[in-house]
C-alpha atoms as a PDB file:
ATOM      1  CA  UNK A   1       0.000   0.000   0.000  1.00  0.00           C
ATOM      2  CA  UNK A   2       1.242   3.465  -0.725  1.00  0.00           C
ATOM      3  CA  UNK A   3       2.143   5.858   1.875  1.00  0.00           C
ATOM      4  CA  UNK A   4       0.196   8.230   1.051  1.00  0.00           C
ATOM      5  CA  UNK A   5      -3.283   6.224   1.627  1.00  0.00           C
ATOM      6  CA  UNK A   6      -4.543   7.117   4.848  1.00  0.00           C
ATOM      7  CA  UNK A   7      -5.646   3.516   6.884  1.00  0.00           C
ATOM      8  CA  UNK A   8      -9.263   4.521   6.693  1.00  0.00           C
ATOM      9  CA  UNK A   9      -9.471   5.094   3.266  1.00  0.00           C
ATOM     10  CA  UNK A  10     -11.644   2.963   1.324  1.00  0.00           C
ATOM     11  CA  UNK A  11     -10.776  -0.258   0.279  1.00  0.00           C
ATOM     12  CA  UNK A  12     -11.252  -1.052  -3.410  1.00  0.00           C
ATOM     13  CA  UNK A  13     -10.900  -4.843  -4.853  1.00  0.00           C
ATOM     14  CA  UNK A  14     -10.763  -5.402  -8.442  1.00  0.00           C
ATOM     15  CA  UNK A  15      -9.609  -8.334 -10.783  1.00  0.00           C
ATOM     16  CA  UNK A  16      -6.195  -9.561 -11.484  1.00  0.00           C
ATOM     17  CA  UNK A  17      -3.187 -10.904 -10.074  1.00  0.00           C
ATOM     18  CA  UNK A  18      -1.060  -9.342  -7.139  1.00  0.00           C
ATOM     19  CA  UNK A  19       1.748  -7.851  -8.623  1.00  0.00           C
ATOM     20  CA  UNK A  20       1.045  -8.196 -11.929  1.00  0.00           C
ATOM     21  CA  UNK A  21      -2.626  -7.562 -12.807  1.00  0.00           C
ATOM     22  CA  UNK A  22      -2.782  -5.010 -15.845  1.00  0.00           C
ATOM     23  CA  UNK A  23      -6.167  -3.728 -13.601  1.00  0.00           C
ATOM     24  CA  UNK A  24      -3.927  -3.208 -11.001  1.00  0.00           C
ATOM     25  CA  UNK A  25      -1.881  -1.009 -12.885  1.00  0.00           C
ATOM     26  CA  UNK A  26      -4.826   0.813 -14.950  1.00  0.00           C
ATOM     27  CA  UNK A  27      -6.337   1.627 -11.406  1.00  0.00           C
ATOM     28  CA  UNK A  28      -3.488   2.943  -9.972  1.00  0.00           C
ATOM     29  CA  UNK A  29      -2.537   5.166 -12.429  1.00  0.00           C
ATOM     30  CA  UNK A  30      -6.357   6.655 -12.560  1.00  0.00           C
ATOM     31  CA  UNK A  31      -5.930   7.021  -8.587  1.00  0.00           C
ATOM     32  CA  UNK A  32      -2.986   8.981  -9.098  1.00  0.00           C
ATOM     33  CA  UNK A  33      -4.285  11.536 -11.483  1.00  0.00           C
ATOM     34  CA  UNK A  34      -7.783  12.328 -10.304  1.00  0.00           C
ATOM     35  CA  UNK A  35      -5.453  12.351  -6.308  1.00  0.00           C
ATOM     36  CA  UNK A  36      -8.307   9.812  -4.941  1.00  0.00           C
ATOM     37  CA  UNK A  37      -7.196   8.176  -1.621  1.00  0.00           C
ATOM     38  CA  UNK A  38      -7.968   4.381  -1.307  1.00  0.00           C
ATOM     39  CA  UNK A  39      -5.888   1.362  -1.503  1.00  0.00           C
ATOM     40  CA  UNK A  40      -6.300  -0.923  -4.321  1.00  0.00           C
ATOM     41  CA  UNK A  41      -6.475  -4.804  -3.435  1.00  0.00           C
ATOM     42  CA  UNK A  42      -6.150  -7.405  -6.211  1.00  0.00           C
ATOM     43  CA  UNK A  43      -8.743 -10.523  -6.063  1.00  0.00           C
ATOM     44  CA  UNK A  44      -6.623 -12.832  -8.103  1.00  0.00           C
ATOM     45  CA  UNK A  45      -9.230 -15.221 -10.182  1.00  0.00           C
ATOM     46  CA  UNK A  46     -12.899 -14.550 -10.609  1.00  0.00           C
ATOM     47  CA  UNK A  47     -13.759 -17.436  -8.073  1.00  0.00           C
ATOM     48  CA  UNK A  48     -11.885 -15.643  -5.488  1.00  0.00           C
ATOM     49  CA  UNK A  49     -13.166 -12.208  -6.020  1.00  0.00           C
ATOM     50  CA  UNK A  50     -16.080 -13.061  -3.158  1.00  0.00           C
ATOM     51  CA  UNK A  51     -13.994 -14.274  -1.251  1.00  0.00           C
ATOM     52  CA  UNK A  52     -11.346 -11.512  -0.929  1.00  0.00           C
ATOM     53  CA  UNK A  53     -14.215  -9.327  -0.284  1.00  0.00           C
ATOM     54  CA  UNK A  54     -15.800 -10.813   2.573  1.00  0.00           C
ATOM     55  CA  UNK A  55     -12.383 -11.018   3.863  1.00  0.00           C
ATOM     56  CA  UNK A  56     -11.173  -7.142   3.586  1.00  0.00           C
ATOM     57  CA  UNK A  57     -14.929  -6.420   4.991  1.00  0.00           C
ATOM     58  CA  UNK A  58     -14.239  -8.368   8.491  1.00  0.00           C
ATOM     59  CA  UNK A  59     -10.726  -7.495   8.356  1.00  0.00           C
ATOM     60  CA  UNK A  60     -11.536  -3.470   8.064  1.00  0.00           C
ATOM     61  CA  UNK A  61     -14.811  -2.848   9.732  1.00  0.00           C
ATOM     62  CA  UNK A  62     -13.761   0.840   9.976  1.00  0.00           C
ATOM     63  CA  UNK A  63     -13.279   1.101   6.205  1.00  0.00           C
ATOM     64  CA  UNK A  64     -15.544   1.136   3.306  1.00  0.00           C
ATOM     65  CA  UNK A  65     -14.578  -2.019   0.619  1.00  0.00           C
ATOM     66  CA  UNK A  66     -16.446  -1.112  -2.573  1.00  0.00           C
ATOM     67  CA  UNK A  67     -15.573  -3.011  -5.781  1.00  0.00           C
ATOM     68  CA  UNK A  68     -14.742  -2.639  -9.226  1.00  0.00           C
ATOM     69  CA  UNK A  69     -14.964  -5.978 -12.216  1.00  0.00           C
ATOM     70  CA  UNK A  70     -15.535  -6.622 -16.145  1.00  0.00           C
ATOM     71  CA  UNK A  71     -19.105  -6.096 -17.037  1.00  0.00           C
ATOM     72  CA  UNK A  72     -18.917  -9.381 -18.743  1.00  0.00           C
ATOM     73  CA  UNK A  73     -21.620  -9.068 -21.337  1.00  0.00           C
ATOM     74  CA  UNK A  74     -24.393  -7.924 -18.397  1.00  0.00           C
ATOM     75  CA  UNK A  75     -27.001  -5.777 -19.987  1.00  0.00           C
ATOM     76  CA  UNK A  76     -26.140  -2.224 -20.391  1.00  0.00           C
ATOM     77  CA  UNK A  77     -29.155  -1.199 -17.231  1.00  0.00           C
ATOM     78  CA  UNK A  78     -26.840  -3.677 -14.840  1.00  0.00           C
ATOM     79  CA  UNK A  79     -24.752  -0.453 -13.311  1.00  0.00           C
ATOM     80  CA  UNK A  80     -24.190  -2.076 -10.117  1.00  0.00           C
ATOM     81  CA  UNK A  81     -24.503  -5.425  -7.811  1.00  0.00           C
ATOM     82  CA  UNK A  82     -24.207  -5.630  -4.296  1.00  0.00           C
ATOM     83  CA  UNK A  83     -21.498  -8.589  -3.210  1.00  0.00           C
ATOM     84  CA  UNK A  84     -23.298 -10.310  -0.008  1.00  0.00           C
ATOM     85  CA  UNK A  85     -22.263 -12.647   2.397  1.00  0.00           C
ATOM     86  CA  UNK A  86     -23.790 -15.842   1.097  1.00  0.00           C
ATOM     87  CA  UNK A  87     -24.781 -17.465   4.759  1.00  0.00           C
ATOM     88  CA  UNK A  88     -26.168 -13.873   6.491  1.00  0.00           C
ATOM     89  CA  UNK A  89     -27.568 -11.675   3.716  1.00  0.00           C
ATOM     90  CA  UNK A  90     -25.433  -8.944   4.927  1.00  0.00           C
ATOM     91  CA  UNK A  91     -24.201  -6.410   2.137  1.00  0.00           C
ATOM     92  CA  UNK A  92     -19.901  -6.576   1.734  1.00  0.00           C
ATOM     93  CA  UNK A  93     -19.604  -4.286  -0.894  1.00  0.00           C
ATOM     94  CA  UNK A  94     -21.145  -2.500  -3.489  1.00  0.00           C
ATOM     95  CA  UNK A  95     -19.587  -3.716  -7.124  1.00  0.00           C
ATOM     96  CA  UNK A  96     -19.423  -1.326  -9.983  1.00  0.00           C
ATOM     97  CA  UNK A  97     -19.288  -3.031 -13.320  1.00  0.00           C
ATOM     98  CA  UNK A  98     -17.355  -0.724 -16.067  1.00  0.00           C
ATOM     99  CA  UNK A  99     -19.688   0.265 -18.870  1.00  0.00           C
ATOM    100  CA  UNK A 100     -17.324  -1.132 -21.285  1.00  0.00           C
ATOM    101  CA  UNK A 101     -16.926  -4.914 -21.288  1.00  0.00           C
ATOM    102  CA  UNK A 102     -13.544  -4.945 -19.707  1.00  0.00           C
ATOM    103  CA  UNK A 103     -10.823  -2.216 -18.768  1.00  0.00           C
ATOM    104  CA  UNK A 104      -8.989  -2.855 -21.456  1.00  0.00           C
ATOM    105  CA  UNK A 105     -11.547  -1.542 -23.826  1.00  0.00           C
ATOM    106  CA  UNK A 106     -11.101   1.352 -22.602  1.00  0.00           C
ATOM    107  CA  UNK A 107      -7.499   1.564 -24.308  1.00  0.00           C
ATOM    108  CA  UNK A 108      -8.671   1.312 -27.577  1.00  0.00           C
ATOM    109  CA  UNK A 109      -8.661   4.694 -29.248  1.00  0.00           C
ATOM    110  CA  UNK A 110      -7.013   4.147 -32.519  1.00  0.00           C
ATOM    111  CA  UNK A 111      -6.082   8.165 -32.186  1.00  0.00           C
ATOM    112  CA  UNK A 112      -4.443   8.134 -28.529  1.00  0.00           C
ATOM    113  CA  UNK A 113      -2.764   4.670 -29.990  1.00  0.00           C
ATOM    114  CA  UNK A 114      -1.571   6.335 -32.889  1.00  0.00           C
ATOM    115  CA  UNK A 115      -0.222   9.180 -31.706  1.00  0.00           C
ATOM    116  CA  UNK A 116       1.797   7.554 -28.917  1.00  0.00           C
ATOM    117  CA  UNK A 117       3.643   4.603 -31.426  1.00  0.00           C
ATOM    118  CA  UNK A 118       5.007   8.095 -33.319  1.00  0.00           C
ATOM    119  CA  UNK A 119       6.364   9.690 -30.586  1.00  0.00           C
ATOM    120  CA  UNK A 120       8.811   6.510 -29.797  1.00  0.00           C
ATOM    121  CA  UNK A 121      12.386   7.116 -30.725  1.00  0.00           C
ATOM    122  CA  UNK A 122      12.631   5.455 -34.185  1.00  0.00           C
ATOM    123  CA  UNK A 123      16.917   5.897 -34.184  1.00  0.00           C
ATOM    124  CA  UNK A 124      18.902   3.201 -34.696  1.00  0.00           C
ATOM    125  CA  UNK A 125      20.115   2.682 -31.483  1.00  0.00           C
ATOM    126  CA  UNK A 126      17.033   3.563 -30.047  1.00  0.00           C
ATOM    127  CA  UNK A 127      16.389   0.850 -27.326  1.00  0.00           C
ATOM    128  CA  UNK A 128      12.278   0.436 -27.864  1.00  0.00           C
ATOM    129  CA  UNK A 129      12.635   0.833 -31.680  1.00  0.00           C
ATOM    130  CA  UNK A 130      14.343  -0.005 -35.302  1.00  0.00           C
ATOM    131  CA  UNK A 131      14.993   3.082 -37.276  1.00  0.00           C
ATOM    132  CA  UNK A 132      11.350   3.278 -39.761  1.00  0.00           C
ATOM    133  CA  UNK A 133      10.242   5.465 -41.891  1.00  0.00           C
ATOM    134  CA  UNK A 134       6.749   4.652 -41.645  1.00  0.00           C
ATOM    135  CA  UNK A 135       3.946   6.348 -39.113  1.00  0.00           C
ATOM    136  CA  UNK A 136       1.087   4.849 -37.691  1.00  0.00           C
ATOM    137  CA  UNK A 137      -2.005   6.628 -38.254  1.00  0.00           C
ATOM    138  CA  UNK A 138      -5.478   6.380 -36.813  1.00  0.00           C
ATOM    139  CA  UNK A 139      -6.986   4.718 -39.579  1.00  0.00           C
ATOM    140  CA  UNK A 140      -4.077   2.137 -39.907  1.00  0.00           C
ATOM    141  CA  UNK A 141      -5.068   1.110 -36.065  1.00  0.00           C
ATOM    142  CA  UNK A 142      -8.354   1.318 -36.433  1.00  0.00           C
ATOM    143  CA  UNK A 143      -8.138  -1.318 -38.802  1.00  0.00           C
ATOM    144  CA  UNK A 144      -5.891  -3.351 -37.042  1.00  0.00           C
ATOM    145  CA  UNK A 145      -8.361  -3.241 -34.414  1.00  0.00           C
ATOM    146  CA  UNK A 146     -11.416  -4.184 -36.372  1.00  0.00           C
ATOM    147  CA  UNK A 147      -9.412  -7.341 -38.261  1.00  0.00           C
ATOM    148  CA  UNK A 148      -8.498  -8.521 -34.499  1.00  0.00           C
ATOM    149  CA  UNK A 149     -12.315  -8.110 -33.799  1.00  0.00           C
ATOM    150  CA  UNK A 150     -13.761 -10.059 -37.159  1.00  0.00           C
ATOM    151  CA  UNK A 151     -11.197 -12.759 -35.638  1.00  0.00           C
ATOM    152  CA  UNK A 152     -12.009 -13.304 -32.560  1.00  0.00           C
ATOM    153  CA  UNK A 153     -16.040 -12.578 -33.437  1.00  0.00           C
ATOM    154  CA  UNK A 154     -17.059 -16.185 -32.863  1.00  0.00           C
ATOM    155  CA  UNK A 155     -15.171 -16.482 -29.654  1.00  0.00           C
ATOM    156  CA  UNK A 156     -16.868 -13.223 -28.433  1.00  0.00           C
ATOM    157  CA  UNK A 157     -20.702 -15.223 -29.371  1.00  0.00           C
ATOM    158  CA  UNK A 158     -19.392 -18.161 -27.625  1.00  0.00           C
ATOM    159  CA  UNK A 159     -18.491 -16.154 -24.450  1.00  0.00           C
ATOM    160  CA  UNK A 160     -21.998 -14.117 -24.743  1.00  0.00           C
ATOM    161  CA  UNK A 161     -23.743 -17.328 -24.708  1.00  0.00           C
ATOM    162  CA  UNK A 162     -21.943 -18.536 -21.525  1.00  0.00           C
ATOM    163  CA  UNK A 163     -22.337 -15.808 -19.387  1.00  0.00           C
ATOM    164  CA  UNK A 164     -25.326 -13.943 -20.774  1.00  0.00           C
ATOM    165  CA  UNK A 165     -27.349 -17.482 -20.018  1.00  0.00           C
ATOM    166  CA  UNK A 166     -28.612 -19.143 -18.311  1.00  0.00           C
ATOM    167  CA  UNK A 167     -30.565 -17.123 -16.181  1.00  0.00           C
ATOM    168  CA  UNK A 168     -32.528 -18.916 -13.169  1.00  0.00           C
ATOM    169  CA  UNK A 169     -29.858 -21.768 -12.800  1.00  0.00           C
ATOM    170  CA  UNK A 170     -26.487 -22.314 -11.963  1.00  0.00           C
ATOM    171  CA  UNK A 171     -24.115 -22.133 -15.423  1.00  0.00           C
ATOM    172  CA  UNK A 172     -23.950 -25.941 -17.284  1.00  0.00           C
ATOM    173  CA  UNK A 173     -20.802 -26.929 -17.708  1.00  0.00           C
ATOM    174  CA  UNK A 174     -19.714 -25.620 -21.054  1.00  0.00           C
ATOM    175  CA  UNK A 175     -16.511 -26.274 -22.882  1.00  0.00           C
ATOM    176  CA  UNK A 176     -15.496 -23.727 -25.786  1.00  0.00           C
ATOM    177  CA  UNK A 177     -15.508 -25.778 -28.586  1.00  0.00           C
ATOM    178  CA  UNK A 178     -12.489 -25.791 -30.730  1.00  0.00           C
ATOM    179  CA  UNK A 179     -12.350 -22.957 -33.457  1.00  0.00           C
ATOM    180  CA  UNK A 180     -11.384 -22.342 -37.243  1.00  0.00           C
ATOM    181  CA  UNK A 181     -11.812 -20.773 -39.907  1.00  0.00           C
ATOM    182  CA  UNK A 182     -15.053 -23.065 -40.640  1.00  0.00           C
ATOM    183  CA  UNK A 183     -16.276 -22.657 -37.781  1.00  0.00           C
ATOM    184  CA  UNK A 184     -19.845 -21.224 -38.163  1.00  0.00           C
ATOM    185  CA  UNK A 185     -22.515 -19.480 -35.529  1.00  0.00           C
ATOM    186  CA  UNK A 186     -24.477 -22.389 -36.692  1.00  0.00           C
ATOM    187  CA  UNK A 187     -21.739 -24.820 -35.124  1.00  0.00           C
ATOM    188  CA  UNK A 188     -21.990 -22.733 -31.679  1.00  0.00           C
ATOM    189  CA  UNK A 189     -25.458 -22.823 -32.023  1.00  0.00           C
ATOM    190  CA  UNK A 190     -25.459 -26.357 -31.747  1.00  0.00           C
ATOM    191  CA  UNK A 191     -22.806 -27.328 -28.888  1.00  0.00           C
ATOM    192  CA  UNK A 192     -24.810 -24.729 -26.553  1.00  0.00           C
ATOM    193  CA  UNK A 193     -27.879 -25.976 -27.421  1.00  0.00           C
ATOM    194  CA  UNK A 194     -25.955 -29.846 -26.797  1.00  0.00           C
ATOM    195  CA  UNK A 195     -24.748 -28.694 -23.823  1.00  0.00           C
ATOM    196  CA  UNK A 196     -27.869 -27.261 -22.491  1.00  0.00           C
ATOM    197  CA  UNK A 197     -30.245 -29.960 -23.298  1.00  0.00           C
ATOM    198  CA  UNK A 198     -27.842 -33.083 -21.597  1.00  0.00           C
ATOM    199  CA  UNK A 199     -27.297 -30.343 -18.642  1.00  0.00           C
ATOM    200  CA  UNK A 200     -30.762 -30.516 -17.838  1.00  0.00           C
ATOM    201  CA  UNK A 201     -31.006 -34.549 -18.656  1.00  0.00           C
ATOM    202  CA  UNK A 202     -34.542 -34.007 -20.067  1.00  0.00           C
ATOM    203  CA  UNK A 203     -35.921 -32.195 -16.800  1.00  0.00           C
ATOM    204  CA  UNK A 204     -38.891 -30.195 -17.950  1.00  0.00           C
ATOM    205  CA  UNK A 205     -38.806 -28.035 -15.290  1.00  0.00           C
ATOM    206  CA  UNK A 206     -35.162 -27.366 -15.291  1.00  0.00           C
ATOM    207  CA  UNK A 207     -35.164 -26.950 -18.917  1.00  0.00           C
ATOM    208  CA  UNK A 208     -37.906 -24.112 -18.473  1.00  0.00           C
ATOM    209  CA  UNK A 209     -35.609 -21.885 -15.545  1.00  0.00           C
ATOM    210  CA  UNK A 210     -32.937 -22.299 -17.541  1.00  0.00           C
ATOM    211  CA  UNK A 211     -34.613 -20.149 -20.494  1.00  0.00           C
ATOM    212  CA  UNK A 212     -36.623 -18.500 -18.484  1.00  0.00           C
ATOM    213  CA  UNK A 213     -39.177 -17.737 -20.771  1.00  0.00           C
ATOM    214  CA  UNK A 214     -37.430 -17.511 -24.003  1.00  0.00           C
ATOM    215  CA  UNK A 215     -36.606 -19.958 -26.796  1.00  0.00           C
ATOM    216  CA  UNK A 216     -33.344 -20.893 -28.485  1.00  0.00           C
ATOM    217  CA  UNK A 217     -34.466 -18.775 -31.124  1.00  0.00           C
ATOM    218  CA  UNK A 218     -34.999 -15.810 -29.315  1.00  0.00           C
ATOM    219  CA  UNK A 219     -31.234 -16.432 -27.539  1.00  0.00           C
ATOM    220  CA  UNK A 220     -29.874 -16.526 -30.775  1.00  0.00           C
ATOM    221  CA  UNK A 221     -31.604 -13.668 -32.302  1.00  0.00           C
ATOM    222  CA  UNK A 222     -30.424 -11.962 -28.734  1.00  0.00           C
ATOM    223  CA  UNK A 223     -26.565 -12.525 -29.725  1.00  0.00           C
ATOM    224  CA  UNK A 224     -26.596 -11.762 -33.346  1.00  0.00           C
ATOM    225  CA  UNK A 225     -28.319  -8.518 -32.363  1.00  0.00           C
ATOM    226  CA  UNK A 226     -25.842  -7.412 -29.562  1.00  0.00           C
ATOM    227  CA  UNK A 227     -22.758  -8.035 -31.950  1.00  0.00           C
ATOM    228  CA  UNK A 228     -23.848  -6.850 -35.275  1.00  0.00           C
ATOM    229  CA  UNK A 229     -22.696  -8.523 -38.744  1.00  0.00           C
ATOM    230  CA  UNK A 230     -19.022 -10.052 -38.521  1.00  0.00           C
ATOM    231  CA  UNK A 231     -19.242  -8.005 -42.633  1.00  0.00           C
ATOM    232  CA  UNK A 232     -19.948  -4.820 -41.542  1.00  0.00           C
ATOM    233  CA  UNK A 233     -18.368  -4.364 -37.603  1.00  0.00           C
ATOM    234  CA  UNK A 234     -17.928  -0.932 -36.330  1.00  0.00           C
ATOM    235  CA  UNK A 235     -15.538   0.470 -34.373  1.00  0.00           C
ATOM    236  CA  UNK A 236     -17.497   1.446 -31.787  1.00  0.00           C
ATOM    237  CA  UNK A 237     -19.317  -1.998 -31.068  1.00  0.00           C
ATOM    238  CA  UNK A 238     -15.828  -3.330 -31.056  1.00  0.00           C
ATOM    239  CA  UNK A 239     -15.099  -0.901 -28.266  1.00  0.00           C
ATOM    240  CA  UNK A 240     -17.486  -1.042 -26.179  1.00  0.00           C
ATOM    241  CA  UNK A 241     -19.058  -4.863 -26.629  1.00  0.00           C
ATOM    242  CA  UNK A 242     -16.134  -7.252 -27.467  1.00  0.00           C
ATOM    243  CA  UNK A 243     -13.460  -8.702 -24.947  1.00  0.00           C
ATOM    244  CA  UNK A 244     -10.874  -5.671 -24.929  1.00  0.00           C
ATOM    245  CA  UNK A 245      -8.545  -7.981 -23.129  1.00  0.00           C
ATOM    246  CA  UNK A 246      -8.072 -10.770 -25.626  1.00  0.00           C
ATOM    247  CA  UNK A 247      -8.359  -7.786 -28.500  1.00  0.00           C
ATOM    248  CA  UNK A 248      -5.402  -5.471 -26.624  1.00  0.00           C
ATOM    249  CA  UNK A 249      -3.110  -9.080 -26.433  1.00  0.00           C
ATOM    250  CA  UNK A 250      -3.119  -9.606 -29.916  1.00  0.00           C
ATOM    251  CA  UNK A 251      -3.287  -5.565 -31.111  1.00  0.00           C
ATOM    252  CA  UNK A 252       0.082  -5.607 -28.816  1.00  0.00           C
ATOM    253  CA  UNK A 253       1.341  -7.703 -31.002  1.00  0.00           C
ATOM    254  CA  UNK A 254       0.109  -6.559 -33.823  1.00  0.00           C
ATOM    255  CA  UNK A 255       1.655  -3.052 -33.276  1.00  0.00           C
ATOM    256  CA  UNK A 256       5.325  -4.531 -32.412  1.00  0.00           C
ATOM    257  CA  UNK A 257       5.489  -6.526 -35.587  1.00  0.00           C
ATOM    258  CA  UNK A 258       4.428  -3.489 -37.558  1.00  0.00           C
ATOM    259  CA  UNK A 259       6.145  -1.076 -36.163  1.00  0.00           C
ATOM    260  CA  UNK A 260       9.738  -2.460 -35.071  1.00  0.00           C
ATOM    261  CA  UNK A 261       9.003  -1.919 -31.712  1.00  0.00           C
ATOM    262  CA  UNK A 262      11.297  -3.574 -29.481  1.00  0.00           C
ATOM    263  CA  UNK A 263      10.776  -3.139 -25.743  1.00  0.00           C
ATOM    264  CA  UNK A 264       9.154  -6.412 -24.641  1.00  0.00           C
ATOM    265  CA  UNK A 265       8.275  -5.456 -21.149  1.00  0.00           C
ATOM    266  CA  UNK A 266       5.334  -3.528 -19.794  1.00  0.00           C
ATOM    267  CA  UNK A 267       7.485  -0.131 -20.031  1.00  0.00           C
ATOM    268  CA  UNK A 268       5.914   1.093 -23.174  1.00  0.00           C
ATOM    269  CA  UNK A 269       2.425   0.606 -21.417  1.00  0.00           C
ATOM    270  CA  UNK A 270       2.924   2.276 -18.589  1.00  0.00           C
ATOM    271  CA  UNK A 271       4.232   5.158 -20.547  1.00  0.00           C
ATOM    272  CA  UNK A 272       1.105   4.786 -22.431  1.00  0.00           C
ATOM    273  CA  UNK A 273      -1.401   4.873 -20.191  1.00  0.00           C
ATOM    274  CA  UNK A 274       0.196   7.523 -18.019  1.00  0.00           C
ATOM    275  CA  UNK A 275      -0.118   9.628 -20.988  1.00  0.00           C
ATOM    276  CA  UNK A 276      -4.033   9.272 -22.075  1.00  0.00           C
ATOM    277  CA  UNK A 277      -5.322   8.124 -18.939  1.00  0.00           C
ATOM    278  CA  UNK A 278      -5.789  11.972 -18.018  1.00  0.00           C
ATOM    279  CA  UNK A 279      -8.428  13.275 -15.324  1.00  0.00           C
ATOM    280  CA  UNK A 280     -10.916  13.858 -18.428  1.00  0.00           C
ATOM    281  CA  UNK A 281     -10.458  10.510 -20.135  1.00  0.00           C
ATOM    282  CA  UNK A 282     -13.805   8.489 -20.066  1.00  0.00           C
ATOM    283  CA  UNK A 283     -12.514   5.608 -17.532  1.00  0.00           C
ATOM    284  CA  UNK A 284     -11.701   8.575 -15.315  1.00  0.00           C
ATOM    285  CA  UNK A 285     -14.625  10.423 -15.161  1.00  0.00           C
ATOM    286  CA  UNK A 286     -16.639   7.403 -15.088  1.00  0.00           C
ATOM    287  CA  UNK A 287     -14.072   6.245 -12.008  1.00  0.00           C
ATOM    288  CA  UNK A 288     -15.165   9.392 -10.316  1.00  0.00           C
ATOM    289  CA  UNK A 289     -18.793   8.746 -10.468  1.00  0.00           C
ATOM    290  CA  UNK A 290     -18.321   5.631  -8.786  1.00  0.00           C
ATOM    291  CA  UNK A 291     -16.020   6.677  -6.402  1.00  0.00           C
ATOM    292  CA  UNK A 292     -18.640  10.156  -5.318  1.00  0.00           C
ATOM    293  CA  UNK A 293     -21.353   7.431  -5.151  1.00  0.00           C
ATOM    294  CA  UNK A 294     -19.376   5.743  -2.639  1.00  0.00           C
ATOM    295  CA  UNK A 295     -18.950   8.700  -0.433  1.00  0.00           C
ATOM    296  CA  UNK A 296     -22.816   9.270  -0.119  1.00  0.00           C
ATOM    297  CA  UNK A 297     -24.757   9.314   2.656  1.00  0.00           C
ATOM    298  CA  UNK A 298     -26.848   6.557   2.020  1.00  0.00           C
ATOM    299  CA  UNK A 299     -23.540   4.106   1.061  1.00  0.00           C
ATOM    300  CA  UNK A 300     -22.400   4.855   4.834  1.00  0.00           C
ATOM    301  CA  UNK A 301     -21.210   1.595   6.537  1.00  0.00           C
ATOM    302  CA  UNK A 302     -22.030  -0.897   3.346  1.00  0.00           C
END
């Protein structure tokens, strides 16, 4: 914890690995610059995250814990859940879920992206870069960013069909099936559909709480409508519906290769996102919101 957090600041736990969660780092650089006080405690896996809750609420009853995870494909109204402990009913924590699907969607601005890669050293002896005569531009990473997307767009479906249902029931065990290039929505279709119907082992009444009301139809209609056309994708959708953190791995990548960048630590991010993640970026201000909601009268003592 830094010295500078006061020991009954709040408390906020978010996703990732101690030491080495890219949340982690996001979050404190977005506490530095909008000069919030709290201390930032790392859940490790998604399992855990509960867990790690309940434990910083007994551990700190003079501290507020509030919370902080991927909106993982919850509908847009979902602002907010309360984390509870499971055997009392008693409210832990308040959880904000990030109007984006993950944090790292939030790092995809082709501009900011842009604009950054030509401001590295391109010298020969630079350390982070071959000598290039090249720029990158914002429509050059825009399209790198859409081409990621069409890849991974059946992987995204996949994921909205696991988490997105069901609704009434605990989640069937579902393994992603393997991908290719001929794989078709029309092959997911049919191992969730698999997968759901020997879940359920012909239970009529389980089979009706898991859908809740709706048919297969209707789910599928439901995905195909959140995502859009794999033809015609749009930046935008990209940004704020797909899985930013598989897209920011590979546009990573994608961006060394192209660009004869050479550092191959997490330097050149940090640089990066302590230069756009400014008090007016959009993860800040939205941070803020959350972080004035937690001071409010009525979130006293949760």
């Amino acid at each position: 914890m830094s010295k500078s957090i006061e020991t009954s600041s709040p408390i906020l736990v978010c996703e990732g690995r101690p030491s080495k969660s890219f949340d982690g780092m996001i979050l404190e650089i977005v506490r530095k610059k909008l000069e919030l006080d709290f201390e930032i405690v790392q859940a490790g896996s998604k399992n855990n995250f509960t867990v790690v809750v309940q434990q910083q609420f007994y551990e700190n009853k003079n501290r507020k814990i509030f919370a902080i995870q991927d909106r993982d494909f919850k509908k847009q109204e979902v602002k907010e859940t309360k984390i509870k402990n499971a055997g009392t009913g008693e409210t832990l924590a308040i959880c904000f879920l990030w109007k984006r699907q993950e944090i790292e969607n939030y790092l995809l601005e082709p501009k900011l992206l842009a604009n950054f890669i030509s401001k590295i050293p391109t010298k020969t002896n630079s350390p982070l870069r071959k000598e290039i005569t090249t720029q990158a531009t914002e429509t050059q990473i825009q399209n790198f960013i859409l081409e990621i997307a069409k890849e991974q767009y059946l992987k995204n479906l996949w994921h909205f069909l696991f988490l997105r249902f069901p609704k009434k029931t605990p989640k069937c065990y579902l393994v992603e099936p393997e991908l290719s290039e001929e794989t078709t929505f029309e092959t997911l279709k049919n191992e969730f559909q698999n997968a759901v119907e020997g879940w359920v082992n012909g239970k009529k009444e389980v089979f009706e709480n898991f859908l809740d009301g709706i048919s297969f139809e209707e789910i599928w209609q439901e995905t195909l409508d959140f995502f859009g056309a794999k033809e015609s994708l749009e930046l935008e959708t990209v940004k704020q519906k797909f899985s930013g953190k598989e897209i920011w791995s590979d546009l990573r990548e994608k961006i060394k290769s192209e660009f004869n960048i050479l550092k191959k630590d997490q330097s050149l991010e940090l640089m990066f996102l302590e230069e756009v993640l400014e008090p007016d970026s959009e993860i800040c201000v939205e941070f803020s919101g959350y972080f004035k909601k937690l001071t409010l009268p009525e979130n006293t003592g949760i």
